[in-house]
Protein backbone atom coordinates (compact mmCIF):
# COMPACT_ATOMS: atom_id res chain seq x y z
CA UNK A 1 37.49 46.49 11.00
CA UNK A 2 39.38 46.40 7.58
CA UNK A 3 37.54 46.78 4.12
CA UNK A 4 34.94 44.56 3.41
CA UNK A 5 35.76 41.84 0.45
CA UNK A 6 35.70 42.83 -3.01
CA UNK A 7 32.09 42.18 -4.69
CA UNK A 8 30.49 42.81 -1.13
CA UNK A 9 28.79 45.61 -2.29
CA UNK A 10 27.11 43.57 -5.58
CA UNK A 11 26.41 40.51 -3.40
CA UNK A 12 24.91 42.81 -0.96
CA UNK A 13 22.64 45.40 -3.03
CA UNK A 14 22.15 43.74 -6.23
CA UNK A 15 22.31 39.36 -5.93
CA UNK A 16 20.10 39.47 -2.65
CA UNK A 17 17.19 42.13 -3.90
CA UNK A 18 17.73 39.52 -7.25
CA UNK A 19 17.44 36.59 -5.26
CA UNK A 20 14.27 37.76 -3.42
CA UNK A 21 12.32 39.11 -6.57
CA UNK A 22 13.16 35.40 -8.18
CA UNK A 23 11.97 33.35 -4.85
CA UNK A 24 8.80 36.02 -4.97
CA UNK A 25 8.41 35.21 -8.75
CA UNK A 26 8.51 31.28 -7.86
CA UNK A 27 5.97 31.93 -5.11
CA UNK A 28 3.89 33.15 -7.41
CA UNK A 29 4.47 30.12 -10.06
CA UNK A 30 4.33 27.29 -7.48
CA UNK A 31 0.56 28.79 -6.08
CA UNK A 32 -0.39 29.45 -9.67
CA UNK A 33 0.40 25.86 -10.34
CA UNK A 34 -1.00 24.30 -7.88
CA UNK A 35 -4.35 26.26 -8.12
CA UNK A 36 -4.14 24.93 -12.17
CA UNK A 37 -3.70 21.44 -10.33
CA UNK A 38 -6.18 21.72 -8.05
CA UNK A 39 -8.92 22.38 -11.11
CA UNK A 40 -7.56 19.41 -12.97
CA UNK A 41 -7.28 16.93 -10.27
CA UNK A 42 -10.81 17.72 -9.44
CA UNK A 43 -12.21 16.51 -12.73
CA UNK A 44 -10.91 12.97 -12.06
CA UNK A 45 -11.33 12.97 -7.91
CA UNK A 46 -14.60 11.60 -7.96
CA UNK A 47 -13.56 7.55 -8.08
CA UNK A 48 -11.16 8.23 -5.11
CA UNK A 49 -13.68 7.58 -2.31
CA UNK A 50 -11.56 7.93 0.71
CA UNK A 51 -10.27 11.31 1.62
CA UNK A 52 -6.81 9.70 2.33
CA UNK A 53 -6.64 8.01 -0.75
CA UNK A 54 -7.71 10.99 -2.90
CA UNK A 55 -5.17 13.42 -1.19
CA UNK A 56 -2.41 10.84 -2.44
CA UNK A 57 -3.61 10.55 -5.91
CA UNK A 58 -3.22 14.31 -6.17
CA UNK A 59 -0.06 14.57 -4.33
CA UNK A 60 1.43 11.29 -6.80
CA UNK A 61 0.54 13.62 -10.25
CA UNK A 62 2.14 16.24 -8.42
CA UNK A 63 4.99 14.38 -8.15
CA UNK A 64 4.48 12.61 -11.72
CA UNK A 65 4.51 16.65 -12.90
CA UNK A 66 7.43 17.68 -11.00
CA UNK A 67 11.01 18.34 -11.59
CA UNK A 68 12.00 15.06 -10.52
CA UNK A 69 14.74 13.56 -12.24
CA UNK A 70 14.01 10.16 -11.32
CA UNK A 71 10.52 9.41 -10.60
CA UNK A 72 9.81 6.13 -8.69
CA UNK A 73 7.45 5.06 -5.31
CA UNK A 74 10.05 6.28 -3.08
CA UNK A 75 11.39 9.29 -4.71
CA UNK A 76 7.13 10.66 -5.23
CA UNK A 77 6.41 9.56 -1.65
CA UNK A 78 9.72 11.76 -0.39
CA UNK A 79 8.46 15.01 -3.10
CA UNK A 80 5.04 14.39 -1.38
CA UNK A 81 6.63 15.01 2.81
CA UNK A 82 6.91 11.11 2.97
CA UNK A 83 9.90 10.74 3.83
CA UNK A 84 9.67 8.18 6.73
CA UNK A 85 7.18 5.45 5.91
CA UNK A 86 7.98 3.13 8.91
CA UNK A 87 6.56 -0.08 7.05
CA UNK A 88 4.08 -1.41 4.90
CA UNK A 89 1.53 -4.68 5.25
CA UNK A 90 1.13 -6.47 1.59
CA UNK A 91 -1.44 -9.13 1.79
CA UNK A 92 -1.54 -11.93 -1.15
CA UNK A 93 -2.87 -15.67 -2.18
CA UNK A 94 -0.86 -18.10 -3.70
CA UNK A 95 -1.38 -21.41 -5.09
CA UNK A 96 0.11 -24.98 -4.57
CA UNK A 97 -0.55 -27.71 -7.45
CA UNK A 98 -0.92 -30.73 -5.74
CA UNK A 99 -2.03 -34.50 -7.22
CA UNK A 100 -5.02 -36.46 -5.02
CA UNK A 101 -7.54 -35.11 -2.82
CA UNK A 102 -6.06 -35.96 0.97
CA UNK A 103 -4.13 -32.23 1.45
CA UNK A 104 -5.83 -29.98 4.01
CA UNK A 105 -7.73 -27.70 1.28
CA UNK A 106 -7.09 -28.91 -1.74
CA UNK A 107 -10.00 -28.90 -4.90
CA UNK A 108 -10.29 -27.58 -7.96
CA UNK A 109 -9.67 -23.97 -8.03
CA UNK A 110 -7.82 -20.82 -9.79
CA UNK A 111 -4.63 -20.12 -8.95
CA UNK A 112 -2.81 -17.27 -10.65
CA UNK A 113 0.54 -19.75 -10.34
CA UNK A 114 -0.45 -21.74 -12.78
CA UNK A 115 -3.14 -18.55 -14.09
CA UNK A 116 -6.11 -21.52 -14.47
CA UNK A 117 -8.20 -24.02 -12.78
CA UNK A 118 -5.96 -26.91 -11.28
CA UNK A 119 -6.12 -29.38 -8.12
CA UNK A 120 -4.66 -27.16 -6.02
CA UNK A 121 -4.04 -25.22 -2.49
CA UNK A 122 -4.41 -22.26 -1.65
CA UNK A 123 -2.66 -19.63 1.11
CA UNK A 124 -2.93 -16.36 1.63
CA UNK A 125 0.09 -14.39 2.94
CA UNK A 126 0.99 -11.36 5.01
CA UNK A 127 4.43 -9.73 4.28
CA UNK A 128 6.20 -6.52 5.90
CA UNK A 129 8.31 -4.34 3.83
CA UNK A 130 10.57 -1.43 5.68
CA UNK A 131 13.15 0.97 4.71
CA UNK A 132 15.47 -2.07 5.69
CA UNK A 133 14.16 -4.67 4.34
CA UNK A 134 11.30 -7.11 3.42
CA UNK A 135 9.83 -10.69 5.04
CA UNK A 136 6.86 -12.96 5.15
CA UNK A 137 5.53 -12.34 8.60
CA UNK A 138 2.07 -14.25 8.81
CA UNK A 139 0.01 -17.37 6.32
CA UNK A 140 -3.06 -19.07 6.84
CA UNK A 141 -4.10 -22.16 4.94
CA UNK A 142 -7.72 -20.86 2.84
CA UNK A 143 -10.56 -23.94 3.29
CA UNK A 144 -12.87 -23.91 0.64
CA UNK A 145 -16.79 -25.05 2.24
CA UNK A 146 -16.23 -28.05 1.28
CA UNK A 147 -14.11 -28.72 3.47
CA UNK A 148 -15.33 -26.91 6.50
CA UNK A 149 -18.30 -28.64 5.96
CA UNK A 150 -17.11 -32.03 6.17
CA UNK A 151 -15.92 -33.24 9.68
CA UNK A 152 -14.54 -36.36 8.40
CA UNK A 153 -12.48 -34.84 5.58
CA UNK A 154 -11.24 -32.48 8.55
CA UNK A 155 -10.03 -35.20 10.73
CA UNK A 156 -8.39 -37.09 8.32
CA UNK A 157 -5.69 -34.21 7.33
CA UNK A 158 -5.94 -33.53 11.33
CA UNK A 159 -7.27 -30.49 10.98
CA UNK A 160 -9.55 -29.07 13.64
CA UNK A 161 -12.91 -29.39 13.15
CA UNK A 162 -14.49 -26.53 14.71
CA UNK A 163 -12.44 -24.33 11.91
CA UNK A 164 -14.43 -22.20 10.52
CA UNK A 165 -15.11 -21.13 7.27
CA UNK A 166 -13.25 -18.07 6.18
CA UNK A 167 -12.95 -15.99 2.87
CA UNK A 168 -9.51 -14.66 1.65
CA UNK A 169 -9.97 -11.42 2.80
CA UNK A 170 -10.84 -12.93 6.16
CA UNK A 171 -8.01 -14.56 6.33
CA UNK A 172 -5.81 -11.37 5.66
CA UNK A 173 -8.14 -9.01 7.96
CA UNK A 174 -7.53 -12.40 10.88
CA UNK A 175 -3.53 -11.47 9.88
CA UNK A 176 -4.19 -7.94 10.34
CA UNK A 177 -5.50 -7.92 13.52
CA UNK A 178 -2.66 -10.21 14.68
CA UNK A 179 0.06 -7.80 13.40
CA UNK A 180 -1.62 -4.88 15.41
CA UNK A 181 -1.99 -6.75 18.60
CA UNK A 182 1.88 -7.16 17.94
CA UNK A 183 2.61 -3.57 17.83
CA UNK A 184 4.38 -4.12 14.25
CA UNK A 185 4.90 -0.41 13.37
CA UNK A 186 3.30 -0.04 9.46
CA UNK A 187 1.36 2.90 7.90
CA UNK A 188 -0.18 0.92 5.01
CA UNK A 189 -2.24 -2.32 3.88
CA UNK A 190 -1.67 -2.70 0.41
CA UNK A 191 -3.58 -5.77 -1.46
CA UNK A 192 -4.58 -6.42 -5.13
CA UNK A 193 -8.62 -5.90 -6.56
CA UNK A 194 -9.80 -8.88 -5.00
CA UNK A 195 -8.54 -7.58 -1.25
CA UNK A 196 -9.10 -3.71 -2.55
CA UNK A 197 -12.86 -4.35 -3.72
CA UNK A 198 -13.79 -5.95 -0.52
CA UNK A 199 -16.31 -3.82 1.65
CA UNK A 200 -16.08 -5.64 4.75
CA UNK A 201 -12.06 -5.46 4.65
CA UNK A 202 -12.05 -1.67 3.69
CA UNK A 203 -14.90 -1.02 6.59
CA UNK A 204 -12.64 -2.91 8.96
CA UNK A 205 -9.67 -1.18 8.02
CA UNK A 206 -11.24 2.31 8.07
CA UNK A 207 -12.70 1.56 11.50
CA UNK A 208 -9.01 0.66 12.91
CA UNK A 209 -8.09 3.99 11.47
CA UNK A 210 -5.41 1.87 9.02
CA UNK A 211 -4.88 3.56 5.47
């Protein structure tokens, strides 16, 4: 069978026993660590309310506290087993200055376009964002009350007039349920405070079993 190669021997008896005390010795620095995590995180758990959401926060310091070279969304969610995120819903309103009174929706309202009060429309928007790539996939048109509460107003911009009223996060939860009865493949809804702080639109999503 011929002699084995020269250093066998020292790969054999002394870099593998090595080897295995060091992985034994990181064992025991990675549970230690994590147990010293565990204590910490739970200090500051309490304002995550949703299981889900609480068992990201401590998996995103984890990351933040890692050995991570470069530390961004993806590279955190890939550290945390995350590697595969299929897609993501973002929900968002937008504003449209406009001059007169005659376009579907218009009044006086905030816009964060022009961040104050101004004659204006308003829309709220659903987009999809992938490993490949991003798009606006859904809008509605928001209609303040007083327009939904004034047929003739309605008519005029030929706008139905049994529309309902609907809040913003209606309108995103009504875009929601449209991109599910699509089958778009996603694993998140992510919105800003004034979508995030909405109890109907979190009780909605946690009944549909969406994080």
């Amino acid at each position: 069978m011929g002699r084995p190669p020269l250093g066998w021997f020292r790969c054999e008896w002394t870099e593998l026993p090595r080897v295995a005390a060091l992985a034994r010795v990181d064992d025991i620095e990675v549970s230690r660590l994590a147990g010293g995590l565990d204590d910490a995180f739970a200090l500051v758990a309490g304002p995550f309310f949703r299981q889900e959401v609480r068992a990201r926060a401590r998996a995103c310091v984890a990351g933040m506290l890692s050995g991570l070279e470069g530390k961004t969304g993806w590279s955190l969610a890939e550290h945390a087993g995350e590697d595969c995120p299929d897609g993501v819903l973002i929900g968002d309103d937008t504003g449209f200055e406009k001059k007169g009174a005659c376009s579907a929706g218009v009044q006086r309202q905030y816009t964060g376009m022009a961040g104050k009060i101004t004659n204006c429309q308003l829309g709220v928007f659903l987009a999809y964002a992938g490993p490949k790539g991003r798009a606006l996939i859904d809008r509605e048109l928001y209609l303040p009350r007083s327009w939904t509460c004034d047929d003739g107003r309605l008519a005029a911009a030929k706008v139905p007039d049994d529309t309902p009223f609907r809040t913003k996060p209606q309108l995103l939860q009504l875009m929601i349920e449209r991109a599910v009865t699509a089958g778009t493949p996603f694993r998140w809804v992510t919105a800003d405070e004034a979508y995030g702080d909405n109890g109907p639109l979190r009780a909605f999503l946690e009944e549909q079993g969406l994080a």
